[in-house]
N, C-alpha and C. Protein backbone atom coordinates (compact mmCIF):
# COMPACT_ATOMS: atom_id res chain seq x y z
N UNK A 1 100.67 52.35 173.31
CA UNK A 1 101.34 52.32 172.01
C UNK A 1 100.44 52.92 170.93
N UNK A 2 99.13 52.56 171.00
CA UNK A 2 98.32 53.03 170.06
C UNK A 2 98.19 54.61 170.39
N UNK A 3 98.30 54.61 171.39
CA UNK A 3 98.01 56.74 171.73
C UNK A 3 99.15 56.96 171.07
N UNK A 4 100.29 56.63 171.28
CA UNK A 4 101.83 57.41 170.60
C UNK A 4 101.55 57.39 169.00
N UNK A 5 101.19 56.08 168.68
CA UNK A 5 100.91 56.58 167.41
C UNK A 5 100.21 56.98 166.60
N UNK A 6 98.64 57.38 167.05
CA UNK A 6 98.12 58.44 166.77
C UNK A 6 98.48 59.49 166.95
N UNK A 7 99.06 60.24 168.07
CA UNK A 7 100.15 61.41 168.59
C UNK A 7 100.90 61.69 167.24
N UNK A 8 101.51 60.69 166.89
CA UNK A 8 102.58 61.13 165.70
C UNK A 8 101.71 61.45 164.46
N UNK A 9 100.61 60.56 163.94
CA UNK A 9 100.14 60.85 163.05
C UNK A 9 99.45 62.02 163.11
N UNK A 10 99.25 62.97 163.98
CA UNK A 10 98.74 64.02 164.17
C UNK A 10 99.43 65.46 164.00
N UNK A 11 100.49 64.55 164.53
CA UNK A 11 101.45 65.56 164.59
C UNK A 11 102.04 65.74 162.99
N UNK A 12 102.50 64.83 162.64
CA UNK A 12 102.61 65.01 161.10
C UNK A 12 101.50 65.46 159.97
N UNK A 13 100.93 65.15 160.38
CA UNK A 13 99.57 65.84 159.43
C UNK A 13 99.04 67.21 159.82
N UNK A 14 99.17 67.65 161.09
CA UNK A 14 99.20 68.95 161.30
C UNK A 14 100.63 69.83 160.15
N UNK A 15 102.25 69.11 161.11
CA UNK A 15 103.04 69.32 159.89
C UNK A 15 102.96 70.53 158.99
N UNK A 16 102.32 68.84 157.87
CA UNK A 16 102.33 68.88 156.66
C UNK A 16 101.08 70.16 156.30
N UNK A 17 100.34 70.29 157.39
CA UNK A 17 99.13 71.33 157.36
C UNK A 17 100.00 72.54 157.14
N UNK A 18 101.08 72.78 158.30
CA UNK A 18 101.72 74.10 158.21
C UNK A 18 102.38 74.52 157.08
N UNK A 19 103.14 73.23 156.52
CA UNK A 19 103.70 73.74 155.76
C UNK A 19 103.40 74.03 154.30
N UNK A 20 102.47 73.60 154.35
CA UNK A 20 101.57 73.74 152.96
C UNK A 20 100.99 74.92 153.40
N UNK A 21 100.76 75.54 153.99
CA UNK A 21 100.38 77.07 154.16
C UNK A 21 100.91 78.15 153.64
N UNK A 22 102.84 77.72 154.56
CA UNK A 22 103.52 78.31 154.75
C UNK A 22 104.30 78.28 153.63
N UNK A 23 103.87 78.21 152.55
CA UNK A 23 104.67 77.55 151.39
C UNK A 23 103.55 77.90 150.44
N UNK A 24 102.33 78.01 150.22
CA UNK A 24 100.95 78.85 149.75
C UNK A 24 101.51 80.07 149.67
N UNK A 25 101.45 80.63 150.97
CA UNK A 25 101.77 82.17 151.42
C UNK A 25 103.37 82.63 150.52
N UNK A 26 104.21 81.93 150.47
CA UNK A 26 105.23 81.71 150.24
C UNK A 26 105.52 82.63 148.36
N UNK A 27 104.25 81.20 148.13
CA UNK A 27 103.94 81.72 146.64
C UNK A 27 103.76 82.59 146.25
N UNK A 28 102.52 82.73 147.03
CA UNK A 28 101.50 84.05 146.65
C UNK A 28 102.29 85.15 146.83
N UNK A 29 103.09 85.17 147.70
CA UNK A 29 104.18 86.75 147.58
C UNK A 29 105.02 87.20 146.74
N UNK A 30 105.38 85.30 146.14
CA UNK A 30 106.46 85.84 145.13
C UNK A 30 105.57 86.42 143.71
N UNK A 31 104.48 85.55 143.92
CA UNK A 31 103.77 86.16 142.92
C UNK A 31 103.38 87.13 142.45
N UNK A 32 103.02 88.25 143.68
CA UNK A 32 102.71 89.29 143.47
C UNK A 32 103.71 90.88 143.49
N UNK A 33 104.82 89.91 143.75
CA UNK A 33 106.39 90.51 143.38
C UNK A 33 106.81 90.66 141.92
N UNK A 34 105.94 89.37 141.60
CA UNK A 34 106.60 89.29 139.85
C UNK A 34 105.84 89.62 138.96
N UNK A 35 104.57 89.87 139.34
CA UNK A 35 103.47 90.17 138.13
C UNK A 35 103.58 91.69 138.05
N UNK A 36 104.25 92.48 138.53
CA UNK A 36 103.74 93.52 138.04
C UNK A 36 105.32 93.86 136.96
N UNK A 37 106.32 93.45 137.14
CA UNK A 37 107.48 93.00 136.31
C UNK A 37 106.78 92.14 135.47
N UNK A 38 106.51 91.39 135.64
CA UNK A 38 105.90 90.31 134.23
C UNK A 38 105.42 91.37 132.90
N UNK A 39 104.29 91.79 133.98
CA UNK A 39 103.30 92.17 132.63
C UNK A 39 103.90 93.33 131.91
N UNK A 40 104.73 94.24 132.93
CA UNK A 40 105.51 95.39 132.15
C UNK A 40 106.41 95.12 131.44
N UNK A 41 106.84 93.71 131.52
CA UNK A 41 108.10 93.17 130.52
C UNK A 41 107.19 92.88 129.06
N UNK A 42 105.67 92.20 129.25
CA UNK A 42 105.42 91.75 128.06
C UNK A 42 104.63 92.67 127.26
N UNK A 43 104.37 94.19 127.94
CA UNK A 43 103.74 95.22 127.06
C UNK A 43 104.95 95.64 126.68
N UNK A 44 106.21 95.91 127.10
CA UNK A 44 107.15 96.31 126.49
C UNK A 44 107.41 95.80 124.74
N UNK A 45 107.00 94.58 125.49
CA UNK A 45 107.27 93.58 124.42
C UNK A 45 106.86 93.66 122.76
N UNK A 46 105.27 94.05 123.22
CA UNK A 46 104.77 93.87 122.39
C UNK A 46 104.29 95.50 121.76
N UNK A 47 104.76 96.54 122.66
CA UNK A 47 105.58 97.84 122.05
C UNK A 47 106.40 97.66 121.10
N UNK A 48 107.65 97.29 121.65
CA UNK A 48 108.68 96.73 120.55
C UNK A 48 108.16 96.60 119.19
N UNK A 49 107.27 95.36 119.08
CA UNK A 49 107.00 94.46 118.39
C UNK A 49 106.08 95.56 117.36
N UNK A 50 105.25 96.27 117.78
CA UNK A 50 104.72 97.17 116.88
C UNK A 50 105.19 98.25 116.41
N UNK A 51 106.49 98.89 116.92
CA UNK A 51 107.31 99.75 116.51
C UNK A 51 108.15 98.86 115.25
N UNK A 52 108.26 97.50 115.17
CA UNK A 52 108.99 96.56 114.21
C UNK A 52 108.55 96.51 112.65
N UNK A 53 107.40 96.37 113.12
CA UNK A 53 106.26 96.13 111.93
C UNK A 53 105.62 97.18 110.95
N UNK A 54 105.63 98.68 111.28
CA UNK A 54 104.70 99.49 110.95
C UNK A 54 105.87 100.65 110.94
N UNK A 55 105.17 101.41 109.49
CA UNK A 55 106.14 102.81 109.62
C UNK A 55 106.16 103.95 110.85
N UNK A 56 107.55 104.27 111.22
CA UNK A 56 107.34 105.59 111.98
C UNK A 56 106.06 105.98 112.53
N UNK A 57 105.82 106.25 113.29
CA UNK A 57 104.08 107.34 113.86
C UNK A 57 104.82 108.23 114.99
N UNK A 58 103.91 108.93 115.62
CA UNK A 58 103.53 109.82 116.28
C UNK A 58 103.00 109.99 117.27
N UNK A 59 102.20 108.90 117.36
CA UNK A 59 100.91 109.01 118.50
C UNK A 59 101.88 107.29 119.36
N UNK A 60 100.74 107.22 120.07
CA UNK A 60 101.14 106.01 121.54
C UNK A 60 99.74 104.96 120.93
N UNK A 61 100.09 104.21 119.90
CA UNK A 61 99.42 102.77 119.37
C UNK A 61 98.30 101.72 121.01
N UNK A 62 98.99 101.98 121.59
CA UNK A 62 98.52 101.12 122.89
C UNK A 62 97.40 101.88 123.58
N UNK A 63 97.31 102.82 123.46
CA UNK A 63 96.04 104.01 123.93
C UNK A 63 94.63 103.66 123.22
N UNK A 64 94.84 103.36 121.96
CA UNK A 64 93.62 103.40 121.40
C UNK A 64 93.69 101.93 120.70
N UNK A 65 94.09 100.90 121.24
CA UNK A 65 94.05 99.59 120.84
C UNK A 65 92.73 99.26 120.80
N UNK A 66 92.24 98.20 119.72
CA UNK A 66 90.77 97.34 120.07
C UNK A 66 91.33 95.92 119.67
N UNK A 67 90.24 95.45 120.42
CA UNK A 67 90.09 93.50 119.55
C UNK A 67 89.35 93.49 119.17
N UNK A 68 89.73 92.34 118.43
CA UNK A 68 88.47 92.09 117.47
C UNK A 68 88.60 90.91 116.96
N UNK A 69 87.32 90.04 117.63
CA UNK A 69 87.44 88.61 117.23
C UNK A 69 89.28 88.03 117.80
N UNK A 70 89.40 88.74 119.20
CA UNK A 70 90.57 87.76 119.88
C UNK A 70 92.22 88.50 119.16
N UNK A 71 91.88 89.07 118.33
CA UNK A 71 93.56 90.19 117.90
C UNK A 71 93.39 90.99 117.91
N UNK A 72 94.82 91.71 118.66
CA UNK A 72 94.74 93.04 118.78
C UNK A 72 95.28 94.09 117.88
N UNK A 73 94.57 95.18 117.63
CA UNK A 73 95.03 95.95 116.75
C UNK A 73 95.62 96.82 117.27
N UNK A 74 96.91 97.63 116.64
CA UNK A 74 97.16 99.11 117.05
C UNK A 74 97.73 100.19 116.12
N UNK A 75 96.68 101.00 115.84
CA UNK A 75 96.69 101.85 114.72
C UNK A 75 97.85 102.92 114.94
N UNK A 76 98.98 103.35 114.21
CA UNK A 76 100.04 103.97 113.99
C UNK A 76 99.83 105.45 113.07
N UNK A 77 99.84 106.06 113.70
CA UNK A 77 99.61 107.67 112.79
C UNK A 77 100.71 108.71 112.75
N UNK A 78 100.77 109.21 111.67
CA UNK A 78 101.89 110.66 111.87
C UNK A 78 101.08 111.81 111.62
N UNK A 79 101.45 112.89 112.25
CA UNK A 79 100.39 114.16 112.21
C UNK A 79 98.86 113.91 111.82
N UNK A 80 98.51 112.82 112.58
CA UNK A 80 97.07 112.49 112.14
C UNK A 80 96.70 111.39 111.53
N UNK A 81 97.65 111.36 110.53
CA UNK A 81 97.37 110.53 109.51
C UNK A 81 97.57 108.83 109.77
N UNK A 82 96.39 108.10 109.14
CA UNK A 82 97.48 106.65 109.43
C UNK A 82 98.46 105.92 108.49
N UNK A 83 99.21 105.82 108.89
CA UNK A 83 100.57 105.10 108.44
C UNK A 83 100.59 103.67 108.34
N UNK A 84 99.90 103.15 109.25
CA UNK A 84 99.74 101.56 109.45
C UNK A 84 99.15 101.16 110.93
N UNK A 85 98.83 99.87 110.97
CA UNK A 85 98.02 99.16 111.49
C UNK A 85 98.86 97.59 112.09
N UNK A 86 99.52 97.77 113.20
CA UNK A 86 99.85 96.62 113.72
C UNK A 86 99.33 95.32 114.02
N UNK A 87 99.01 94.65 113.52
CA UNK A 87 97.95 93.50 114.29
C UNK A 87 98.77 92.20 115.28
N UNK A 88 98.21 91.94 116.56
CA UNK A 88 99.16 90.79 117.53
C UNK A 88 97.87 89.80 116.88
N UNK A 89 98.56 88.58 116.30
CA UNK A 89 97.91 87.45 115.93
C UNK A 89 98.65 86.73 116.87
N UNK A 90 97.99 85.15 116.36
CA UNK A 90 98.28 83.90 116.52
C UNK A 90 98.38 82.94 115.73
N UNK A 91 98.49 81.80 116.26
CA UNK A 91 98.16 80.44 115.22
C UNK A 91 98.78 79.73 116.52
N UNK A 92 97.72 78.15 116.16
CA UNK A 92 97.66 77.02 116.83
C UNK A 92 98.78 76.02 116.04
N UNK A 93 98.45 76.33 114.72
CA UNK A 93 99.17 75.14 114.23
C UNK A 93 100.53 75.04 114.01
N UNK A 94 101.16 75.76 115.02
CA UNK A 94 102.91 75.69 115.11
C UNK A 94 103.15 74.12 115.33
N UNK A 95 104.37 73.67 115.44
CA UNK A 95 105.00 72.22 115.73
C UNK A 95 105.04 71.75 117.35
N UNK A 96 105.02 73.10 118.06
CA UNK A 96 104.65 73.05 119.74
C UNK A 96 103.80 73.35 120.29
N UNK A 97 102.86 73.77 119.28
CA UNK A 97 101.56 74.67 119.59
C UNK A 97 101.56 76.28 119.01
N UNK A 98 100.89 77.00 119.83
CA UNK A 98 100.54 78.63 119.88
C UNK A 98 101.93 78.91 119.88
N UNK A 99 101.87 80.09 118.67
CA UNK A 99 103.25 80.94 118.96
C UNK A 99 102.07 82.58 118.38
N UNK A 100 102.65 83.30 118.80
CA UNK A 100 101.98 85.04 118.82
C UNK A 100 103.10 85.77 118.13
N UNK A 101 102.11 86.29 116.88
CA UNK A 101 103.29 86.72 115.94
C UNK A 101 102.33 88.69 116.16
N UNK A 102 103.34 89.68 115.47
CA UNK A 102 102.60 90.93 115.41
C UNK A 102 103.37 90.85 113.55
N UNK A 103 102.11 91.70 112.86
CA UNK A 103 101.84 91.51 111.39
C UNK A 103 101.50 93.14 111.31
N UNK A 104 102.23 94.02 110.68
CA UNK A 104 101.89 95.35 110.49
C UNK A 104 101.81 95.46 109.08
N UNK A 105 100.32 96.06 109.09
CA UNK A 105 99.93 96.26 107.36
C UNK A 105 99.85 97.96 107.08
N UNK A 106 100.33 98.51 105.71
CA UNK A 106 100.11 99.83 105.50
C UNK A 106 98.45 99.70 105.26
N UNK A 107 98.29 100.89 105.06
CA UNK A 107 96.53 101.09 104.79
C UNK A 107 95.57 100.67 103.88
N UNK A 108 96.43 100.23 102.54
CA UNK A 108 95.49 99.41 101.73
C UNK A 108 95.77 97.64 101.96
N UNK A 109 96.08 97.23 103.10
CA UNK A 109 96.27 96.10 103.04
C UNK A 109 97.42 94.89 102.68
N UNK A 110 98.78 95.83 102.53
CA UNK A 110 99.75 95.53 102.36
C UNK A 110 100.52 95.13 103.38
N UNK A 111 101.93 94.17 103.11
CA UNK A 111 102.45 93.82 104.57
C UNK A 111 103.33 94.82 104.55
N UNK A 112 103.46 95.35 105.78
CA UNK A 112 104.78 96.04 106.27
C UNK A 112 105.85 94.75 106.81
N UNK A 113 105.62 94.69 107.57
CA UNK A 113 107.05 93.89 108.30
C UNK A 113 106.27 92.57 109.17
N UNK A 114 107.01 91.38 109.44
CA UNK A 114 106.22 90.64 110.45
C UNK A 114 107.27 90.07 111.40
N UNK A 115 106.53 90.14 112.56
CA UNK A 115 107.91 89.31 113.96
C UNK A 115 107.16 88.67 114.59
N UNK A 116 107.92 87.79 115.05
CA UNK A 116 107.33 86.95 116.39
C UNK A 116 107.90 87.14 117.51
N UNK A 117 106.35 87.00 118.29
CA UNK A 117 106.65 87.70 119.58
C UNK A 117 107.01 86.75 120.51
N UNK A 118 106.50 85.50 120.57
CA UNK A 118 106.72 84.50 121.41
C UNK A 118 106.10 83.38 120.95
N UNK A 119 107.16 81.82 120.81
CA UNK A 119 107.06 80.72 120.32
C UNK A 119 107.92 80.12 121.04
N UNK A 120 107.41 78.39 121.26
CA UNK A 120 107.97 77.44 121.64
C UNK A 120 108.52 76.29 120.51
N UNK A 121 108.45 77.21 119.32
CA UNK A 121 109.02 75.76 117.87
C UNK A 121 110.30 75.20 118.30
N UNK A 122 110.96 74.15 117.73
CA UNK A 122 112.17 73.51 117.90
C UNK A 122 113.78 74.49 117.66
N UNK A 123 114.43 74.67 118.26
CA UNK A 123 115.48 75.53 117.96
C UNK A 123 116.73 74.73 117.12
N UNK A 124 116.55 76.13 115.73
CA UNK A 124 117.48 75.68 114.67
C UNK A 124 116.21 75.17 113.69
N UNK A 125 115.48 75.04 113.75
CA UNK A 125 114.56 74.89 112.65
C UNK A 125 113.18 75.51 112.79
N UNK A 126 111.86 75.40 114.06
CA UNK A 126 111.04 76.01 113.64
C UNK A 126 111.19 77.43 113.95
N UNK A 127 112.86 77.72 114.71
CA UNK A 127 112.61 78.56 115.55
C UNK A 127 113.83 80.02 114.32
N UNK A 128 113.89 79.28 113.45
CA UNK A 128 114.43 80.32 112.10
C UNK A 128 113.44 80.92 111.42
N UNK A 129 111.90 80.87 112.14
CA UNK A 129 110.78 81.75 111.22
C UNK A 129 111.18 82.99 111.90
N UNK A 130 112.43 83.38 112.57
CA UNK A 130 112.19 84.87 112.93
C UNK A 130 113.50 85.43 112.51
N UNK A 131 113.91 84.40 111.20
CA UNK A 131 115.60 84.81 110.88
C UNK A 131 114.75 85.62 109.38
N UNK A 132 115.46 87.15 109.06
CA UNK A 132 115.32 88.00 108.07
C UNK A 132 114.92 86.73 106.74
N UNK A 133 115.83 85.85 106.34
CA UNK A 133 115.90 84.98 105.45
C UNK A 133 114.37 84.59 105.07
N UNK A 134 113.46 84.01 106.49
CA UNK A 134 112.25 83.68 106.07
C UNK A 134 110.90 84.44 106.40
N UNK A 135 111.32 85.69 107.27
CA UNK A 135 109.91 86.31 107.91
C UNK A 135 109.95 87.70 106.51
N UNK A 136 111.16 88.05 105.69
CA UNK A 136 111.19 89.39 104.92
C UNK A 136 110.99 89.08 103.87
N UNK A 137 110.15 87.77 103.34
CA UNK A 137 109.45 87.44 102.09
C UNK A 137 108.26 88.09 102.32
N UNK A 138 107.59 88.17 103.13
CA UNK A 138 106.68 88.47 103.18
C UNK A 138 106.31 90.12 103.27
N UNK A 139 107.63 90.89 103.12
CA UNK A 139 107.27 92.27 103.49
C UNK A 139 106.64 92.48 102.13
N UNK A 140 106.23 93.92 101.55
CA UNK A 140 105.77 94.45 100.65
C UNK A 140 104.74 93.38 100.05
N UNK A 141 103.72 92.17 100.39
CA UNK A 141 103.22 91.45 100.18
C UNK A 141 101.54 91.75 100.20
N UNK A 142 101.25 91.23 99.15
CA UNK A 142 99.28 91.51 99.49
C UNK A 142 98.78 90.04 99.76
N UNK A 143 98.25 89.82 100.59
CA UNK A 143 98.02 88.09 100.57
C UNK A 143 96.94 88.06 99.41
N UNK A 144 95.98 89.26 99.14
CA UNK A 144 95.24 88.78 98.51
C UNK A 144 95.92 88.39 96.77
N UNK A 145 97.08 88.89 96.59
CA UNK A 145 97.81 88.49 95.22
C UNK A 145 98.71 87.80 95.53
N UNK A 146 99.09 87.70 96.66
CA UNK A 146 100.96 86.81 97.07
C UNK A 146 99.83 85.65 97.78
N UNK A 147 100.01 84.07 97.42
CA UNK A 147 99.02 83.03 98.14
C UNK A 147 100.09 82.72 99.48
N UNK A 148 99.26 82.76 100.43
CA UNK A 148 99.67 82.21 101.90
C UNK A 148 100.24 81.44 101.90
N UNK A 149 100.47 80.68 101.44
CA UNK A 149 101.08 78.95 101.69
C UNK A 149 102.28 78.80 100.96
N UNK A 150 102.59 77.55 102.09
CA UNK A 150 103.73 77.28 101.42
C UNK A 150 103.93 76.34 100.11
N UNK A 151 104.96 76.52 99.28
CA UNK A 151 104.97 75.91 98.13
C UNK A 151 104.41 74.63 97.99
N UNK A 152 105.32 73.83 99.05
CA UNK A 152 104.19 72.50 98.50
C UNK A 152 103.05 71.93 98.76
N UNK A 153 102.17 73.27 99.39
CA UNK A 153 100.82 73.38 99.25
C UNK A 153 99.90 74.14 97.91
N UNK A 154 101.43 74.52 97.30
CA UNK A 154 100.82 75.30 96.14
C UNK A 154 100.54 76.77 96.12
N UNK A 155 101.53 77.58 97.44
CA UNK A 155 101.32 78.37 97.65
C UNK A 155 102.48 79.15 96.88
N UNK A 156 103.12 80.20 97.29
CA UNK A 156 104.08 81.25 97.09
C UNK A 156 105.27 81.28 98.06
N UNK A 157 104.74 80.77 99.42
CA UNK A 157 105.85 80.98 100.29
C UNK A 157 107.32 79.58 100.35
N UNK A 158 108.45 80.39 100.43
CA UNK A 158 109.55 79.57 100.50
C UNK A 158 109.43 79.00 102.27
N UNK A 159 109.78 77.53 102.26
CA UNK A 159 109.13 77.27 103.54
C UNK A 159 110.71 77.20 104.38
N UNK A 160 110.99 77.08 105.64
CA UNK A 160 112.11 76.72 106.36
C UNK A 160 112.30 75.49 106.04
N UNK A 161 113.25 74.74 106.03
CA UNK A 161 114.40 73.40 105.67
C UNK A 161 113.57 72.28 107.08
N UNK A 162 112.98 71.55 106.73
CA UNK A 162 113.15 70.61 107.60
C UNK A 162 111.57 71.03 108.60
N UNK A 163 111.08 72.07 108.33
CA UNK A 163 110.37 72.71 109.50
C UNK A 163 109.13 73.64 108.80
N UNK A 164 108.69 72.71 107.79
CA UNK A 164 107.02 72.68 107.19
C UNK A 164 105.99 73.39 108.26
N UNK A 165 105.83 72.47 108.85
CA UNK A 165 104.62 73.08 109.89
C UNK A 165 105.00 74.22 110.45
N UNK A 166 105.78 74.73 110.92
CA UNK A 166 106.16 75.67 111.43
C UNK A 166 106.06 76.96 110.23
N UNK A 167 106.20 76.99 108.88
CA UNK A 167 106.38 77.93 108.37
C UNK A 167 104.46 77.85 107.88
N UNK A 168 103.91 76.88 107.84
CA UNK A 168 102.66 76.83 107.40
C UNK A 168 101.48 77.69 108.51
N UNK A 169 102.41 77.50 109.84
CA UNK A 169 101.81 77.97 110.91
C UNK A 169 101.93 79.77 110.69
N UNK A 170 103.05 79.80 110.32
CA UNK A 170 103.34 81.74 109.96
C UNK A 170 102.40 82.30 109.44
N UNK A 171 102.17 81.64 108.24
CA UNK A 171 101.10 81.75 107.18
C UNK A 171 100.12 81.91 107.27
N UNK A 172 99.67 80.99 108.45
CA UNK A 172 98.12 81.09 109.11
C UNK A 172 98.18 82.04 109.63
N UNK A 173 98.66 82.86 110.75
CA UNK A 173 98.93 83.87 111.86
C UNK A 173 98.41 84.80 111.11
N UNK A 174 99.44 85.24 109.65
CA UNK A 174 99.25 86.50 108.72
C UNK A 174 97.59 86.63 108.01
N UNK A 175 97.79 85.26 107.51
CA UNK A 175 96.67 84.82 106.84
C UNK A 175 95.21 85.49 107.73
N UNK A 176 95.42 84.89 109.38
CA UNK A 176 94.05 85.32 110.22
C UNK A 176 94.06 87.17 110.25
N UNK A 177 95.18 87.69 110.32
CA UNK A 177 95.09 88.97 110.74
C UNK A 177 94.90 89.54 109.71
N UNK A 178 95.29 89.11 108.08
CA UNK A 178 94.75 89.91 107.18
C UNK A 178 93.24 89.79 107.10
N UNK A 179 92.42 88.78 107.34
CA UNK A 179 91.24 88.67 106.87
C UNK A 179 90.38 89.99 107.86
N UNK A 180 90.70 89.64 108.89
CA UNK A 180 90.08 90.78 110.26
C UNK A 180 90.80 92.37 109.11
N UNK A 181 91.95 92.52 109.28
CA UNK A 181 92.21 93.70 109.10
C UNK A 181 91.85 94.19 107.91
N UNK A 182 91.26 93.68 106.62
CA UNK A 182 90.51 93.91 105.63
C UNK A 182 89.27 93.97 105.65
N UNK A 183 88.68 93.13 106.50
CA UNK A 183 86.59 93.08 106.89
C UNK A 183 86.82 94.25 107.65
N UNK A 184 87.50 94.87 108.78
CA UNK A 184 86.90 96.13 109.70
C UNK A 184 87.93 97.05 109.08
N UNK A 185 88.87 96.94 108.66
CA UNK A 185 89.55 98.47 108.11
C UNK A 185 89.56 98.72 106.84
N UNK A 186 90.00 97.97 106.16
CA UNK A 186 90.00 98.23 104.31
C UNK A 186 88.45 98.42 103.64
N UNK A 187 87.56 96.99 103.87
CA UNK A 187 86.58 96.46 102.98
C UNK A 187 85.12 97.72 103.87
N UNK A 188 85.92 98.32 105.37
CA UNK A 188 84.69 98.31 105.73
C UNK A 188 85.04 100.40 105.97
N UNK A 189 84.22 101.29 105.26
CA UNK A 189 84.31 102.68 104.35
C UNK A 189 83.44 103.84 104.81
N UNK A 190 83.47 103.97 105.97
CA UNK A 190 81.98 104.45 106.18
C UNK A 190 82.60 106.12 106.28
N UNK A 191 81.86 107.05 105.90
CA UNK A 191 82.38 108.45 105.95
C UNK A 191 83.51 108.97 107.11
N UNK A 192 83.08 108.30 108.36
CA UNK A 192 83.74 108.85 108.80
C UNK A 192 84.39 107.10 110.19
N UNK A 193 85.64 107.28 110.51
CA UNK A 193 86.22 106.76 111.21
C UNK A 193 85.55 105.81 112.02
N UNK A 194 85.23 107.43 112.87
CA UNK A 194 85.02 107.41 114.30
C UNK A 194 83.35 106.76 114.17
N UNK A 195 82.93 106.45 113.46
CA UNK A 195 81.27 106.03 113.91
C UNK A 195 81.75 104.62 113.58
N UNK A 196 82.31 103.68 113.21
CA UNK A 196 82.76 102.60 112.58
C UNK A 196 82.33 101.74 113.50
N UNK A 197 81.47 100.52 113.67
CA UNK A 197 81.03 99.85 114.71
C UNK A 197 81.71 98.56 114.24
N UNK A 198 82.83 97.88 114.80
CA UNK A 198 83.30 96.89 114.38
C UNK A 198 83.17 95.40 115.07
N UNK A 199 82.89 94.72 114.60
CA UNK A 199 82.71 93.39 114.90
C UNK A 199 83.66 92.79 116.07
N UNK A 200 82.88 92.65 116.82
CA UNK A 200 83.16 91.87 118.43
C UNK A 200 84.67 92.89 119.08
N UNK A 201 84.55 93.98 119.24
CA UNK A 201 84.90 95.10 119.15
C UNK A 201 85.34 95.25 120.74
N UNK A 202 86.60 95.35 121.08
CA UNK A 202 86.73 95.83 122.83
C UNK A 202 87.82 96.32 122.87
N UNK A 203 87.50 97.36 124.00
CA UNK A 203 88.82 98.47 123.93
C UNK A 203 88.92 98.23 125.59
């Protein structure tokens, strides 16, 4: 009696050996079925997202992208020239966490347009920071004369109904990408472009 039922317990734990393999393997295929769809869905994405923000260009923005200090930039040109400057931010302090917004500024530091690229806020309230009503206050905006915040922080911005944190979180996103995109592009003048050594810098 005792052999049979070690027998079984062997047998089941082998099993459970197989099928946890077979079910590993399982994964790993689908996985590597879907990542290369994944990631082409979310550069699309965030193509989109910089064609949203920034005037017309010419050139392919994603070629000559850098970070810097964790956002990415992508500079927009027509016959040379630049037109604007896309930046993919963030912010932590949404109502669900991280949401990834892209913030396109013309060349002296102005807002062009802002969208979000992906957020988990509450739908019907945090999730109206991407309705025209509350993200197109902010177009034609200088943060350094228009204040970040929302009103009843004493700021300038009209906040969403019901969904404070969430619009305070916008604020921050813009807020981080203007400061970067003014220290390495606006504030920082050097004769020429291309020698420009910018802070924590990766291409």
């Amino acid at each position: 009696m005792a052999k049979k039922l070690e027998s079984n317990l062997r047998n089941m734990i082998l099993s459970l050996m197989i099928i946890s393999v077979v079910m590993s393997a399982a994964l790993g295929y689908v996985y590597l079925l879907t990542k290369g769809p994944i990631e082409a869905a979310n550069k699309q994405k965030e193509v989109s997202a910089v064609t949203e923000v920034i005037p017309a260009f010419d050139n392919d923005p994603t070629t000559s992208s850098k970070i810097i200090d964790g956002l990415t930039f992508y500079e927009g040109t027509k016959d040379g020239k630049l037109v604007g400057t896309a930046v993919k931010t963030f912010t932590e302090k949404g109502f669900s966490g991280r949401f990834d917004m892209m913030v396109g500024f013309l060349p002296d530091g102005t807002i062009n347009k802002t969208t979000v690229i992906e957020h988990k806020e509450t739908p019907g309230l945090g999730s109206k920071m991407t309705n025209p009503k509350f993200k197109d206050q902010f177009n034609g905006k200088k943060p350094s004369e228009f204040k970040m915040k929302v009103k009843k922080d004493g700021g300038q911005v009209d906040a969403i109904t019901a969904a404070t944190i969430s619009s305070r979180a916008y604020c921050d996103g813009i807020q981080k990408a203007y400061d970067l995109y003014m220290t390495n592009y606006v504030n920082n003048t050097p004769d020429s472009a291309d020698t420009v050594e910018m802070k924590g810098v990766t291409q």
